[in-house]
C-alpha atoms as a PDB file:
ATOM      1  CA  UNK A   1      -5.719  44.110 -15.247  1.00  0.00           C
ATOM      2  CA  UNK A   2      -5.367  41.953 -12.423  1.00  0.00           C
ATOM      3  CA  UNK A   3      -9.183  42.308 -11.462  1.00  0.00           C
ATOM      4  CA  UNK A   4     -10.225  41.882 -15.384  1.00  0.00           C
ATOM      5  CA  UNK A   5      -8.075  38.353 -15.214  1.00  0.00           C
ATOM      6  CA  UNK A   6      -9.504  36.978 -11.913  1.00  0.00           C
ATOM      7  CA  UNK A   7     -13.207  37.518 -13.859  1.00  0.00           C
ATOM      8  CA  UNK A   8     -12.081  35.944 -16.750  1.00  0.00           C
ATOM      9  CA  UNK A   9     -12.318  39.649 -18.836  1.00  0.00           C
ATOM     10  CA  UNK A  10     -10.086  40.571 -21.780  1.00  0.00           C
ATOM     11  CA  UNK A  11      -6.694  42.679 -21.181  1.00  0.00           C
ATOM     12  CA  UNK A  12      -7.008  45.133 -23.773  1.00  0.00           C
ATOM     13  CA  UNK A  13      -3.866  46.504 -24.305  1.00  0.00           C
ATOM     14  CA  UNK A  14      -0.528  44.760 -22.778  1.00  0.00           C
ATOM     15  CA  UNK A  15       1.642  46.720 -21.053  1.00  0.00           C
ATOM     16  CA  UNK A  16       4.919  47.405 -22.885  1.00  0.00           C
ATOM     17  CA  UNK A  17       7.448  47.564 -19.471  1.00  0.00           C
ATOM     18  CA  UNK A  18       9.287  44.644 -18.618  1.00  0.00           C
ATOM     19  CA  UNK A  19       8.315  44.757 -15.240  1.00  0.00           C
ATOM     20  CA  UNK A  20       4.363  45.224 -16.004  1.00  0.00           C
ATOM     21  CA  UNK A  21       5.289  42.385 -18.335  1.00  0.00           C
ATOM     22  CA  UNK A  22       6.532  40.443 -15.284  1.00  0.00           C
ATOM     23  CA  UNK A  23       4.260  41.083 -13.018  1.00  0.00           C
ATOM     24  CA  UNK A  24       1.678  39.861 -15.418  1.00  0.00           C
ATOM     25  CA  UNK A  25       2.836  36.042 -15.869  1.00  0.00           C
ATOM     26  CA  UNK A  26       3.342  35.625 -12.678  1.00  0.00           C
ATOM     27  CA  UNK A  27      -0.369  36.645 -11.949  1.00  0.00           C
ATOM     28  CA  UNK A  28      -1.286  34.703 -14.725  1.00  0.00           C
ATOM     29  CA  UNK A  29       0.730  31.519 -13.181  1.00  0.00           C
ATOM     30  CA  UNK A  30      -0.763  31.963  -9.760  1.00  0.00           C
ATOM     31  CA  UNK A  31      -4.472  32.350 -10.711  1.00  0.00           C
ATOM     32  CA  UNK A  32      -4.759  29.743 -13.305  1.00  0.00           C
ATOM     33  CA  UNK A  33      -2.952  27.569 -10.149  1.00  0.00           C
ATOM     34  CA  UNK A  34      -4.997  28.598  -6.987  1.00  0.00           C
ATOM     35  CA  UNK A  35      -8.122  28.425  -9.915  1.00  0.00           C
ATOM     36  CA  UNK A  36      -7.769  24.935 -10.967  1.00  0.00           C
ATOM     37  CA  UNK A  37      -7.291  23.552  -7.578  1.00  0.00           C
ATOM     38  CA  UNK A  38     -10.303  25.660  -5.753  1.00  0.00           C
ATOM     39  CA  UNK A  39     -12.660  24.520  -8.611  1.00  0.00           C
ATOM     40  CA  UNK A  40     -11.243  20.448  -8.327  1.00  0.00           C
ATOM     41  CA  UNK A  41     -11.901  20.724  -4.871  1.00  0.00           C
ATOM     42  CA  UNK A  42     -15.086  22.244  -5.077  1.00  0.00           C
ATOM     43  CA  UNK A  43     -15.953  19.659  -7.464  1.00  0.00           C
ATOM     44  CA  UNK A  44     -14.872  16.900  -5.414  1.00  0.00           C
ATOM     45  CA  UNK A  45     -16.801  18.463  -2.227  1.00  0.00           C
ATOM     46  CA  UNK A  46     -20.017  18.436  -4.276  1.00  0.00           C
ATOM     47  CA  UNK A  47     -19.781  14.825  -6.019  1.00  0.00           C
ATOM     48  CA  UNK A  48     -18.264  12.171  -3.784  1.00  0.00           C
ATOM     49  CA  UNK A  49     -20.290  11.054  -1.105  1.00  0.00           C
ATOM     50  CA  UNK A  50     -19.859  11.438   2.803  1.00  0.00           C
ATOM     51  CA  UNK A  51     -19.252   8.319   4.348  1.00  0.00           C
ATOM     52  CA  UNK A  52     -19.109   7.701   7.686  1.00  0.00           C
ATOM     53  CA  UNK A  53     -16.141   8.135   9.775  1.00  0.00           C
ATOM     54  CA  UNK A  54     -14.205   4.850  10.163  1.00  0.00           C
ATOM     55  CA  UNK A  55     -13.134   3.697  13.770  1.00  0.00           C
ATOM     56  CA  UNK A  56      -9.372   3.694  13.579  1.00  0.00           C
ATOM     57  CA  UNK A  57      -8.324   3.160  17.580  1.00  0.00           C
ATOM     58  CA  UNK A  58      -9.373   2.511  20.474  1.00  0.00           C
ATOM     59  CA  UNK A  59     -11.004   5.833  21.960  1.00  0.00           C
ATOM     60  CA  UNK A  60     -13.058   5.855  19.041  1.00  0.00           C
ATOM     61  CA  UNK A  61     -14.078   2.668  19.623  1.00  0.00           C
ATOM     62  CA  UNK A  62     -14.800   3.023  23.078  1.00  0.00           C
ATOM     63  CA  UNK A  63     -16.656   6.456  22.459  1.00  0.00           C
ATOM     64  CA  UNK A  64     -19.257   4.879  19.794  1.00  0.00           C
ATOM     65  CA  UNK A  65     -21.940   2.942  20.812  1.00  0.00           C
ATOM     66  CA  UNK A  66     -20.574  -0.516  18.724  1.00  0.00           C
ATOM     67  CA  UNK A  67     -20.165  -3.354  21.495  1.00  0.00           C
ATOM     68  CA  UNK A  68     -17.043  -5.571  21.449  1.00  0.00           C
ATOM     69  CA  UNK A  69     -17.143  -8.946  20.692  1.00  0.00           C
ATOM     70  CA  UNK A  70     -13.983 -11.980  22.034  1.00  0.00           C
ATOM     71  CA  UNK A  71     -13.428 -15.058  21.874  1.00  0.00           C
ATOM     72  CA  UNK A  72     -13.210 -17.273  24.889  1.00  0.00           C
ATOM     73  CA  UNK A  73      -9.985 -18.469  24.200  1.00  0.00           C
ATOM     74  CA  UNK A  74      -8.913 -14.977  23.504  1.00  0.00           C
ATOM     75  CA  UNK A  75      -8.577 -14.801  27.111  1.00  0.00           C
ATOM     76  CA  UNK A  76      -5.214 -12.356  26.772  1.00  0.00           C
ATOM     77  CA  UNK A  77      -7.292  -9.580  25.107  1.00  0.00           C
ATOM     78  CA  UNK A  78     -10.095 -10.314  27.380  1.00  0.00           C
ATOM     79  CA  UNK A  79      -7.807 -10.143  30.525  1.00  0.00           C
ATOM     80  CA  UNK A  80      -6.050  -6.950  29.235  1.00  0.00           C
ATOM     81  CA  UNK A  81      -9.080  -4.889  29.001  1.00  0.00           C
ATOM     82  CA  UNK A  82     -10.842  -6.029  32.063  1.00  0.00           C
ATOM     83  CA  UNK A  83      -7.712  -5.416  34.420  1.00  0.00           C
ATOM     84  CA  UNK A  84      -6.299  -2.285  32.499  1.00  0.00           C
ATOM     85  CA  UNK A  85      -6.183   1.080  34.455  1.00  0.00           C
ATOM     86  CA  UNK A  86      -7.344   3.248  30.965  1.00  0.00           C
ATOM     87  CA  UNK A  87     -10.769   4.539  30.850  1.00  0.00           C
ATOM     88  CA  UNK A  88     -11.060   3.608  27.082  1.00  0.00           C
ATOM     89  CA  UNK A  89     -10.058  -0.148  27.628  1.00  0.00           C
ATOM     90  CA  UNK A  90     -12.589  -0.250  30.767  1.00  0.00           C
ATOM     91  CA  UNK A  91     -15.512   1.473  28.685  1.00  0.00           C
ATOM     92  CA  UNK A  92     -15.075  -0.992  25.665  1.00  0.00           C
ATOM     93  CA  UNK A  93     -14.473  -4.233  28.089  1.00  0.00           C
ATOM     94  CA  UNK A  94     -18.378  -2.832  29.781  1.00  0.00           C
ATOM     95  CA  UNK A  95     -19.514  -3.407  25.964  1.00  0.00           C
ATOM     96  CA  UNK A  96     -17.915  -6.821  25.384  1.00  0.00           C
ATOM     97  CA  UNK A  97     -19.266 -10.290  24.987  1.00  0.00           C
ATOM     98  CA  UNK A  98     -17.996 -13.668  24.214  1.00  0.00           C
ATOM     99  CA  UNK A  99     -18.202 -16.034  21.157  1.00  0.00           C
ATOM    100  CA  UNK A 100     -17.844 -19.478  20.402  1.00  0.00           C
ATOM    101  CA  UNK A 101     -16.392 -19.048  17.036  1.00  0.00           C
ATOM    102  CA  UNK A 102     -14.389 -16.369  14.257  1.00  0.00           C
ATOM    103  CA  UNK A 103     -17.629 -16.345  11.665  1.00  0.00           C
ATOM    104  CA  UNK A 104     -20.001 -15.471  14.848  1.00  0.00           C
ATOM    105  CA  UNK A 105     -17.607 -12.682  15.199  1.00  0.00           C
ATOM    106  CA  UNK A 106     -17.482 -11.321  11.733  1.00  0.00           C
ATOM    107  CA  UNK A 107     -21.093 -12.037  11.284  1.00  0.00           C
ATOM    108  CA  UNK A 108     -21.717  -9.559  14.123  1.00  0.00           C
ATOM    109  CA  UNK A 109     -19.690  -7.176  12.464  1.00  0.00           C
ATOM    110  CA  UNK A 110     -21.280  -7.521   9.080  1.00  0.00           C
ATOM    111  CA  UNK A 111     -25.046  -7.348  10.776  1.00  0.00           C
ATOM    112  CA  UNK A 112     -24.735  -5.442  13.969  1.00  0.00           C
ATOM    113  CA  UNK A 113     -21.626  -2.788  13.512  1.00  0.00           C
ATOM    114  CA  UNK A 114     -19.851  -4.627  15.988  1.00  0.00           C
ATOM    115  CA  UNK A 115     -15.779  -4.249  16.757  1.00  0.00           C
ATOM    116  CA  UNK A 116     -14.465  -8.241  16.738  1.00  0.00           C
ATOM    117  CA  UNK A 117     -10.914  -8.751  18.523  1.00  0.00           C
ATOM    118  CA  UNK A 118      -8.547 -11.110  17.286  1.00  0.00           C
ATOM    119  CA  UNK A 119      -4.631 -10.845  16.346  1.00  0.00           C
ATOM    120  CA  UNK A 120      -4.242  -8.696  13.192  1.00  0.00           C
ATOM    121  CA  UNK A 121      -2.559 -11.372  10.837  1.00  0.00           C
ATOM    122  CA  UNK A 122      -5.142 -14.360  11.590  1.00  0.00           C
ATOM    123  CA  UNK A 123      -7.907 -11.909  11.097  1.00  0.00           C
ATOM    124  CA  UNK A 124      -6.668 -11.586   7.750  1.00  0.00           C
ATOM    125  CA  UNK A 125      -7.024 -14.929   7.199  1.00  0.00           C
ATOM    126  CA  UNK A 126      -9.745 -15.734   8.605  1.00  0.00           C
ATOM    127  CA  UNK A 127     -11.387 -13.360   6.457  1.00  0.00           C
ATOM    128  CA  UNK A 128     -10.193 -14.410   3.174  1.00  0.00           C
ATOM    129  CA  UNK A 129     -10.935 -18.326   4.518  1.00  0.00           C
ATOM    130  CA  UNK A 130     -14.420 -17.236   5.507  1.00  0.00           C
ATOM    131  CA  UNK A 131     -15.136 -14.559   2.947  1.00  0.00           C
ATOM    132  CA  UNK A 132     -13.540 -15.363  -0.511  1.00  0.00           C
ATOM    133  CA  UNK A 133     -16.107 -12.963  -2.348  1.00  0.00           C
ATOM    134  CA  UNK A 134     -14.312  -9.448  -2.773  1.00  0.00           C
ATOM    135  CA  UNK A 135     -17.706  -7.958  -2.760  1.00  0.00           C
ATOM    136  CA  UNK A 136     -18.367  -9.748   1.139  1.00  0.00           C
ATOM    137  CA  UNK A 137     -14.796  -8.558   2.390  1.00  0.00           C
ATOM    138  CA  UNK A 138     -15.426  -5.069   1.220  1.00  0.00           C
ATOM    139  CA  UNK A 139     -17.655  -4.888   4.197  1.00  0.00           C
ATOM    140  CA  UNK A 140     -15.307  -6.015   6.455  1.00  0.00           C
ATOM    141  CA  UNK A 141     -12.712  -3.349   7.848  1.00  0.00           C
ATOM    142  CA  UNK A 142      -9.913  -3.975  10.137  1.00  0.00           C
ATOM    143  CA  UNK A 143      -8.878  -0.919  12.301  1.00  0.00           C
ATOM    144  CA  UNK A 144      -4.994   0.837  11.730  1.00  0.00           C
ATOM    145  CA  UNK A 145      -4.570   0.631  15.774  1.00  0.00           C
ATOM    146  CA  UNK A 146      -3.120  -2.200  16.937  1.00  0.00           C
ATOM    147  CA  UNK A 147      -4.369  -2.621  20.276  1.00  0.00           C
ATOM    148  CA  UNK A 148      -1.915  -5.099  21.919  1.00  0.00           C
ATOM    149  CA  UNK A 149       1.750  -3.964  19.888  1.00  0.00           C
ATOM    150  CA  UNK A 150       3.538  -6.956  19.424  1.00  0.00           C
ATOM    151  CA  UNK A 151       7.457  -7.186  19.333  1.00  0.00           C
ATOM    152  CA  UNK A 152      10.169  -9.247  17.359  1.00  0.00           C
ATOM    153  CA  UNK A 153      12.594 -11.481  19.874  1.00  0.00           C
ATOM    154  CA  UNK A 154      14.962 -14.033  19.903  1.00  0.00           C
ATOM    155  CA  UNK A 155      15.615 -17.124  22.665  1.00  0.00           C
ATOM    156  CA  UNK A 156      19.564 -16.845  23.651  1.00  0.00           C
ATOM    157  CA  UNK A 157      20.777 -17.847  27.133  1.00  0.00           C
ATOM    158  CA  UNK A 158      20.932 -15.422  29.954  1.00  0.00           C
ATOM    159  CA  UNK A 159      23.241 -12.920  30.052  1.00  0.00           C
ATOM    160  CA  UNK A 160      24.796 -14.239  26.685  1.00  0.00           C
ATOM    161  CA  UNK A 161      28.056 -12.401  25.506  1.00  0.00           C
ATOM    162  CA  UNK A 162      26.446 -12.069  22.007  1.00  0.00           C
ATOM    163  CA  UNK A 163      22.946 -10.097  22.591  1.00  0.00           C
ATOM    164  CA  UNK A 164      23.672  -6.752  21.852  1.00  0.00           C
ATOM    165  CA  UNK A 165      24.896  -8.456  18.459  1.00  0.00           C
ATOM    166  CA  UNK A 166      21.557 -10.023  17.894  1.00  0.00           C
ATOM    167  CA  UNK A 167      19.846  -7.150  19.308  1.00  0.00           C
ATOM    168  CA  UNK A 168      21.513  -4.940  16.747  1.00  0.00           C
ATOM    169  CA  UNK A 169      20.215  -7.216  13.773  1.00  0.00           C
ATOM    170  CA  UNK A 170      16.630  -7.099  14.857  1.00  0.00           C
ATOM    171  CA  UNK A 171      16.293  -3.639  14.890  1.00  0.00           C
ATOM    172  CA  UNK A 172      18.288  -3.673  11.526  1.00  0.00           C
ATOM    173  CA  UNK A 173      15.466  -5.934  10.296  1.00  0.00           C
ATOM    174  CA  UNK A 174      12.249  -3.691  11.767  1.00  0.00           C
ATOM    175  CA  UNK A 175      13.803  -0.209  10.887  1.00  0.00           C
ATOM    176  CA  UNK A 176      14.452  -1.788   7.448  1.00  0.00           C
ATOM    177  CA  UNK A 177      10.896  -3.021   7.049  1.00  0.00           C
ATOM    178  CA  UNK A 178      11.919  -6.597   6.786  1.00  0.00           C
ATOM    179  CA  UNK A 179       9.656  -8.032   9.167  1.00  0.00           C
ATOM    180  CA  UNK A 180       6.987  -6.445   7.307  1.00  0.00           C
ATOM    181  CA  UNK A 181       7.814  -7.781   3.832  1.00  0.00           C
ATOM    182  CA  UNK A 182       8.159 -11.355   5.210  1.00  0.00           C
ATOM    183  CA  UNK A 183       4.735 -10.728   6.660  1.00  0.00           C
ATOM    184  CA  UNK A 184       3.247  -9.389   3.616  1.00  0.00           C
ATOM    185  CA  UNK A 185       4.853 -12.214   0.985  1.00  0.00           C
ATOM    186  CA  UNK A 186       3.626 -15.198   3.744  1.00  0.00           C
ATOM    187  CA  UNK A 187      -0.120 -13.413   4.238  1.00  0.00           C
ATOM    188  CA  UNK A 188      -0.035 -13.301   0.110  1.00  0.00           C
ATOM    189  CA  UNK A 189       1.205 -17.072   0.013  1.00  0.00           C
ATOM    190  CA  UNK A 190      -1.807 -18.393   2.681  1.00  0.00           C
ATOM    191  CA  UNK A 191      -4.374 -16.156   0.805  1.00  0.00           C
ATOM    192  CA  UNK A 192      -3.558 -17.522  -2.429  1.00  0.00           C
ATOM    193  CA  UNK A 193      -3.581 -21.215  -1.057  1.00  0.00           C
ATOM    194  CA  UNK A 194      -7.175 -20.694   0.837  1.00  0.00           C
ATOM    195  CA  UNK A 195      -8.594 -19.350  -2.621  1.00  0.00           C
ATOM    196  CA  UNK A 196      -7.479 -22.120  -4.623  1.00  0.00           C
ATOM    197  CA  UNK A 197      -8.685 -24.609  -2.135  1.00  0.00           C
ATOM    198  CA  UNK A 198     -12.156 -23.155  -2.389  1.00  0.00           C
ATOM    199  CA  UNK A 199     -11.646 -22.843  -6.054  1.00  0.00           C
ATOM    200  CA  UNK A 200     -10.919 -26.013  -6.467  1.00  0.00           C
ATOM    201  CA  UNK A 201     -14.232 -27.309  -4.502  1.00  0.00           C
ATOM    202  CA  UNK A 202     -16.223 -25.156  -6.888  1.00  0.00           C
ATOM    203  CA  UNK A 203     -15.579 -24.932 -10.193  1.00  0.00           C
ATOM    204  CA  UNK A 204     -12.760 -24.837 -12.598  1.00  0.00           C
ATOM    205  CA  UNK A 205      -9.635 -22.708 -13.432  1.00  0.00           C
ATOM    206  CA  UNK A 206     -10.543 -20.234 -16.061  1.00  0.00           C
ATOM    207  CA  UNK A 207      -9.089 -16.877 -17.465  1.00  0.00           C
ATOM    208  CA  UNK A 208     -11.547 -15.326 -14.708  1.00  0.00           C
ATOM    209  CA  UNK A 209     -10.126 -16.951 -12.269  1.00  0.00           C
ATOM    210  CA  UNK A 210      -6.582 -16.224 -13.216  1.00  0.00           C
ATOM    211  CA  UNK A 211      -7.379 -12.649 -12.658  1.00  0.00           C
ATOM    212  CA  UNK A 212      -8.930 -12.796  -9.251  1.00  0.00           C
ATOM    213  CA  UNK A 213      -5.642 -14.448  -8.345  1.00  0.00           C
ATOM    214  CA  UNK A 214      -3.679 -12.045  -9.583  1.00  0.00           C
ATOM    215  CA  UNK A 215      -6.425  -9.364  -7.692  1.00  0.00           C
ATOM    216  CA  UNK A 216      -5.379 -11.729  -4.184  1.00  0.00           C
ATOM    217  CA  UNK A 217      -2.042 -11.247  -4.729  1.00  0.00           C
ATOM    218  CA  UNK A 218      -1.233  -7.891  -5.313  1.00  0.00           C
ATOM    219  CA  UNK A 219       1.008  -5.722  -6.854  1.00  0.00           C
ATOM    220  CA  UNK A 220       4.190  -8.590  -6.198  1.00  0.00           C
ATOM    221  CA  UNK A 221       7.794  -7.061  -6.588  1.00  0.00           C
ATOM    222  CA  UNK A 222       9.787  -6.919  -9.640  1.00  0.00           C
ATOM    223  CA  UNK A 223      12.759  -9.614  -9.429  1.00  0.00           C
ATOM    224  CA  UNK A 224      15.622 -10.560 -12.202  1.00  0.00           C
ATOM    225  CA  UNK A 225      12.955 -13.209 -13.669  1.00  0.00           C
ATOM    226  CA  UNK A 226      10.160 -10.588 -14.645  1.00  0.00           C
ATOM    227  CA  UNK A 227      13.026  -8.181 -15.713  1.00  0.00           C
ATOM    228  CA  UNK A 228      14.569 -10.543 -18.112  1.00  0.00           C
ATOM    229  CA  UNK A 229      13.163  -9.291 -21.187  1.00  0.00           C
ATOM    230  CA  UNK A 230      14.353  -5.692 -20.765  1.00  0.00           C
ATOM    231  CA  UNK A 231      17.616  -7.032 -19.757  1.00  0.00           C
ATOM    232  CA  UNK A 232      17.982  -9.740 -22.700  1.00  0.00           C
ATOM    233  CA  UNK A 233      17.504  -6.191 -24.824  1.00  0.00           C
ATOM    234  CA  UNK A 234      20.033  -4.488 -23.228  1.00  0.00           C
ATOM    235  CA  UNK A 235      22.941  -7.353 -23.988  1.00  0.00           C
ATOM    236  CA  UNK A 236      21.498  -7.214 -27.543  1.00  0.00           C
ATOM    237  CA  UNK A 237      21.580  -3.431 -28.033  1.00  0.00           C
ATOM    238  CA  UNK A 238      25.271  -3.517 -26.376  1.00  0.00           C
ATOM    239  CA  UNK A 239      26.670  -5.940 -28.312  1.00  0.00           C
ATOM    240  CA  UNK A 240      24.497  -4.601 -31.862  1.00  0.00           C
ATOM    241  CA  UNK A 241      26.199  -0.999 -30.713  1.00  0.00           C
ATOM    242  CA  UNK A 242      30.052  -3.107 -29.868  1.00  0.00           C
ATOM    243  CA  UNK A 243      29.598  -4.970 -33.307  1.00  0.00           C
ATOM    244  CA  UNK A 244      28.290  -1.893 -35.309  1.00  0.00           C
ATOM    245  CA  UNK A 245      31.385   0.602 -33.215  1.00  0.00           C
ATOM    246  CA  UNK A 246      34.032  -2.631 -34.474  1.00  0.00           C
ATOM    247  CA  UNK A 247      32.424  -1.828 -38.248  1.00  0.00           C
ATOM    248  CA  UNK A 248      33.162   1.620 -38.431  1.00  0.00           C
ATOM    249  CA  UNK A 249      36.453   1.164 -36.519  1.00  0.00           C
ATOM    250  CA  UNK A 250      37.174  -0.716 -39.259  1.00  0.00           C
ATOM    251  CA  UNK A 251      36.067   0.757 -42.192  1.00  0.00           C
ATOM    252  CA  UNK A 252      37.542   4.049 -41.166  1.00  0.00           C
ATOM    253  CA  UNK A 253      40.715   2.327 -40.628  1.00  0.00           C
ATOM    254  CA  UNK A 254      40.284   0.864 -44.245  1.00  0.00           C
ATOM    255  CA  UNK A 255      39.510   4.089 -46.012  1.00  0.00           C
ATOM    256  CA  UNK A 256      42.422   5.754 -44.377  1.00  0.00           C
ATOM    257  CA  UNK A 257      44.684   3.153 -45.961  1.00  0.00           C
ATOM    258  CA  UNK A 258      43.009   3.448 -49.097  1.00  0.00           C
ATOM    259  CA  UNK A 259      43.444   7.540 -49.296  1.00  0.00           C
ATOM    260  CA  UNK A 260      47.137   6.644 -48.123  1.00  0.00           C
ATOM    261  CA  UNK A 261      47.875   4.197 -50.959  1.00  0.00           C
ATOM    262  CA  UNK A 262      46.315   6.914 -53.166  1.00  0.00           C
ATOM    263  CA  UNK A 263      48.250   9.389 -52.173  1.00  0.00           C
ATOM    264  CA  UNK A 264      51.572   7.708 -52.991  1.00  0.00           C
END
């Protein structure tokens, strides 16, 4: 039987134990299973294209032949890679050259597969400034790896009788993903300003282009103001079902008196 299901043959006669019974769905349950997903991902193996591997950090980077590409006012990156004791950061800084502007950079990496350094949040912009097209920035990538991790700090005073306090709250605020969100809603807030600057040198605001903003912006979070319908329903049903609960309350409490009256 269990051969005859695996090639898709007829049973014939079912068993009549409860065990054989058993023994059966479960078989059943664990081949249609292990069946569906082997033939998705045979399906998927044979129809979606290989792409090329993506460089991700660093030691890819520095094993691929792609050169590096600064800024000369970038001169902390450029520093940190020339002077650093790693192999990777050496073999990438023998592959690096210098310049004069952000759209040489990402023009390099658009025509010649080059890696462009620059901090992670004004690469972002600068892409969306120089590349408002979502069809252009699709062939722009920027790596996972950051290469230089940056930190969150305060200024106190030295030795201040309050820092573990304030220490405390920052790493409140980075576990928490704080930082992050801050980041994200100010990165949304520039990206939506840059396109309507450019929009507004172009052409006018249409229904199109209310949809590529919403595109920029993202999938924004749900606050009490985009909620308000549901919750405008809610008071309504509650006080429908209080004002409909008061009704029958009352009519009960009427009948009763009636059947009393009756009664007597």
């Amino acid at each position: 039987m269990a051969i005859g299901m695996f090639l898709s043959q007829s049973l014939g006669n079912l068993p009549t134990t409860h065990s054989s019974r058993m023994l059966i769905v479960t078989w059943l349950i664990f081949a249609f299973i292990v069946g569906t997903a082997y033939r998705g991902n045979l399906t998927a193996f044979l129809t979606i294209p290989k792409y090329p591997p993506k460089i991700d950090t660093l030691e890819q980077l520095a094993d691929s032949k792609s050169r590096a590409k600064f800024r000369p006012n970038s001169t902390t990156f450029y520093q940190y890679f020339q002077e650093s004791e790693l192999s990777s950061f050496r073999r990438v800084y023998q592959r690096s050259d210098l310049l004069p502007s952000v759209t040489d950079g990402l023009r390099e990496v658009m025509l010649n597969h080059a890696a462009y350094f620059q901090e992670r949040l004004n690469m972002d912009l600068e892409i969306a400034r120089h590349y408002p097209s979502m069809k252009e920035r699709s062939k722009l990538y920027i790596a996972r790896e950051n290469v230089m991790p940056g930190f969150a700090a305060w200024m106190v005073p030295k030795d201040a009788p309050y820092m573990d306090n304030v220490n405390k709250v920052i790493r409140a605020a980075r576990e928490s993903g704080l930082l992050q969100k801050w980041t994200e809603d100010v990165m949304r807030y520039e990206k939506r300003q840059i396109f309507l600057e450019q929009l507004k040198e172009t052409t006018e605001m249409t229904e199109g282009t209310n949809a590529t903003i919403a595109q920029i912006e993202g999938n924004l979070a749900l606050t009490v103001v985009h909620l308000q319908g549901p919750l405008i329903l809610l008071v309504l049903g509650l006080g429908m079902a209080s004002l409909i609960f008061v009704m029958e309350v009352i009519v009960e409490f009427s009948f009763r008196r009636v059947l009393a009256k009756r009664h007597k």
